[in-house]
Protein backbone atom coordinates (compact mmCIF):
# COMPACT_ATOMS: atom_id res chain seq x y z
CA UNK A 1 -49.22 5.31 54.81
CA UNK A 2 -47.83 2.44 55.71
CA UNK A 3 -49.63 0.05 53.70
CA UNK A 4 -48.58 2.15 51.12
CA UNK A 5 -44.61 1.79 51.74
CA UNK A 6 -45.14 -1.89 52.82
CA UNK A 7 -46.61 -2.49 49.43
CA UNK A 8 -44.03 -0.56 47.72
CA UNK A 9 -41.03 -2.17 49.21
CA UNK A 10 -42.51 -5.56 48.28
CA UNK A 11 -42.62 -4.67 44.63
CA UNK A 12 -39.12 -3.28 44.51
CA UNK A 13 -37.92 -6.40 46.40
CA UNK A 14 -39.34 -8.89 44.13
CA UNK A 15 -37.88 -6.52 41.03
CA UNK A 16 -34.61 -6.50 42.45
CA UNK A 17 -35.02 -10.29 43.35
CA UNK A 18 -35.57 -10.98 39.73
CA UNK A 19 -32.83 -8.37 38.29
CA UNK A 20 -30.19 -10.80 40.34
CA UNK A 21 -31.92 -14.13 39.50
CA UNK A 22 -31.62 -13.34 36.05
CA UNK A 23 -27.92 -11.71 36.28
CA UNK A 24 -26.62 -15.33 37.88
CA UNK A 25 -28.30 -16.92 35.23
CA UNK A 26 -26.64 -15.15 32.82
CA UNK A 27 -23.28 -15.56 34.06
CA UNK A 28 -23.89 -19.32 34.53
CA UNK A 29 -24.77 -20.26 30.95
CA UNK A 30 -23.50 -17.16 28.99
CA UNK A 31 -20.98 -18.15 25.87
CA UNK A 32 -17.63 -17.30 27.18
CA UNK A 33 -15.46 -17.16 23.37
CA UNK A 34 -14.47 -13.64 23.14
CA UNK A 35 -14.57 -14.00 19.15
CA UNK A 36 -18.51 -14.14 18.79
CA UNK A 37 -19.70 -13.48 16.05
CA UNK A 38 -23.40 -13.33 15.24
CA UNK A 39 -24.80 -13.50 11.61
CA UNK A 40 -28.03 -11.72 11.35
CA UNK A 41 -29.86 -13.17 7.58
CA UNK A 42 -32.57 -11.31 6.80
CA UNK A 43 -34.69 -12.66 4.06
CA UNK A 44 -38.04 -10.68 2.62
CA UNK A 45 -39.61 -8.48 5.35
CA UNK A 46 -37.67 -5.60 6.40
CA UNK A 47 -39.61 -5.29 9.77
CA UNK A 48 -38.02 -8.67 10.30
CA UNK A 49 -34.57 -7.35 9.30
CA UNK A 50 -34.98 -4.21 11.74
CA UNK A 51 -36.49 -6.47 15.13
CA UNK A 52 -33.38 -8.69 14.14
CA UNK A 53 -30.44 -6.31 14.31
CA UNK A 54 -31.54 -4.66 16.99
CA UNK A 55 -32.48 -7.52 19.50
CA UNK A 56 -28.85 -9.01 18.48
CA UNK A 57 -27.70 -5.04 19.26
CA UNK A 58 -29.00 -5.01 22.26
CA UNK A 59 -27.76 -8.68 22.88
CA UNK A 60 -23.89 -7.26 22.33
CA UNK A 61 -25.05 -4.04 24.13
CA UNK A 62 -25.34 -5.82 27.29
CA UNK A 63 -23.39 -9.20 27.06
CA UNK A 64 -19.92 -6.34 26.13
CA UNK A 65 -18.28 -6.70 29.02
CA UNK A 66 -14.79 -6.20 27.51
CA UNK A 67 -15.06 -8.90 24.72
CA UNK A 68 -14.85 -8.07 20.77
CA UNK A 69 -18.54 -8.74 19.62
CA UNK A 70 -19.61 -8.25 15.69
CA UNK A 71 -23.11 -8.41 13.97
CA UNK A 72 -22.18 -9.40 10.26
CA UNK A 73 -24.99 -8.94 8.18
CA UNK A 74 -24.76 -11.05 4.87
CA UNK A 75 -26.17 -9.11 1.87
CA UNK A 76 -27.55 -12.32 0.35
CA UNK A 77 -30.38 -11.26 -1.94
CA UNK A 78 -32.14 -8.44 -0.04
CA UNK A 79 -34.66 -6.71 -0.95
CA UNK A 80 -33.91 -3.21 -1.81
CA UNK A 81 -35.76 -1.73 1.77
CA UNK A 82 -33.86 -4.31 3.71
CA UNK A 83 -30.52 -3.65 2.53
CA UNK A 84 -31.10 -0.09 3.54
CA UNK A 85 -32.87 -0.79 6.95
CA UNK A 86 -29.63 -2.85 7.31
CA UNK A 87 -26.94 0.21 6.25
CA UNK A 88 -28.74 2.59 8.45
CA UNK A 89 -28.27 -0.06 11.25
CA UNK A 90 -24.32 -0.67 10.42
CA UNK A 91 -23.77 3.17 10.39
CA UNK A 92 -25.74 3.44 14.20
CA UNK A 93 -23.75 0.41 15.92
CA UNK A 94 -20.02 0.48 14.93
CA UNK A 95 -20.15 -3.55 15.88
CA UNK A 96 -22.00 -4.54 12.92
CA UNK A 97 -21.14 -4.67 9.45
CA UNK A 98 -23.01 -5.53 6.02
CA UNK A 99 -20.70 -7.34 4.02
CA UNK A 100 -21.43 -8.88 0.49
CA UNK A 101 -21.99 -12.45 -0.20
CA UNK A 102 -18.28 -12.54 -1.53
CA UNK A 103 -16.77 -11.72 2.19
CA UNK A 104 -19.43 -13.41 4.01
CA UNK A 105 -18.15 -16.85 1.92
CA UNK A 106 -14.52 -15.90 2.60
CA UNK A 107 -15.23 -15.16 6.13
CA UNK A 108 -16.42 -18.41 6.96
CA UNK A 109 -13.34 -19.93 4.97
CA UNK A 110 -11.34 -18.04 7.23
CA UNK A 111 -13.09 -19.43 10.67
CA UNK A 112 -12.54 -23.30 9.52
């Protein structure tokens, strides 16, 4: 029995040794603006477009922490099973939007 809980506290120990490593690291070199924007451009594969949105979702998911994040997604020529993977993932987050390549260019004039 006790190997047993010897062994177990050395596994949680190095997990929670690892869970604070990688918190300080994050707080060291995080971005610190509190306008971030990210611009997800997905081009051809829609399993590409879905893995993309949702690693930057769960990128703003965790990194919140009382600043204004946005996804933009740029409709720039999708494909037609793209452009919907990406509305289905705009009406799930309420931080992302898909905008059309009109307000993408205007956006960017806006930012200079």
């Amino acid at each position: 029995m006790n190997i047993v809980s010897a062994t177990l506290l050395v596994v949680l120990a190095t997990v929670g040794a690892a869970a604070v490593i990688r918190e300080l690291c994050y707080r060291i070199f995080r971005y610190r603006d509190d306008n971030l924007i990210i611009f997800v451009t997905p081009e051809g594969e829609s399993c590409n477009a879905e893995i993309l949105l949702r690693s930057a979702a769960a990128r703003i998911n965790r990194d919140i922490r009382g600043k204004r994040q946005f996804i933009i997604c740029p409709d720039c020529e999708m494909d037609d099973e793209t452009q919907k993977i990406c509305e289905a993932m705009c009406r799930d987050y309420g931080f992302s939007r898909l905008i059309t390549r009109e307000e993408f260019f205007e956006l960017i004039k806006e930012k200079r």
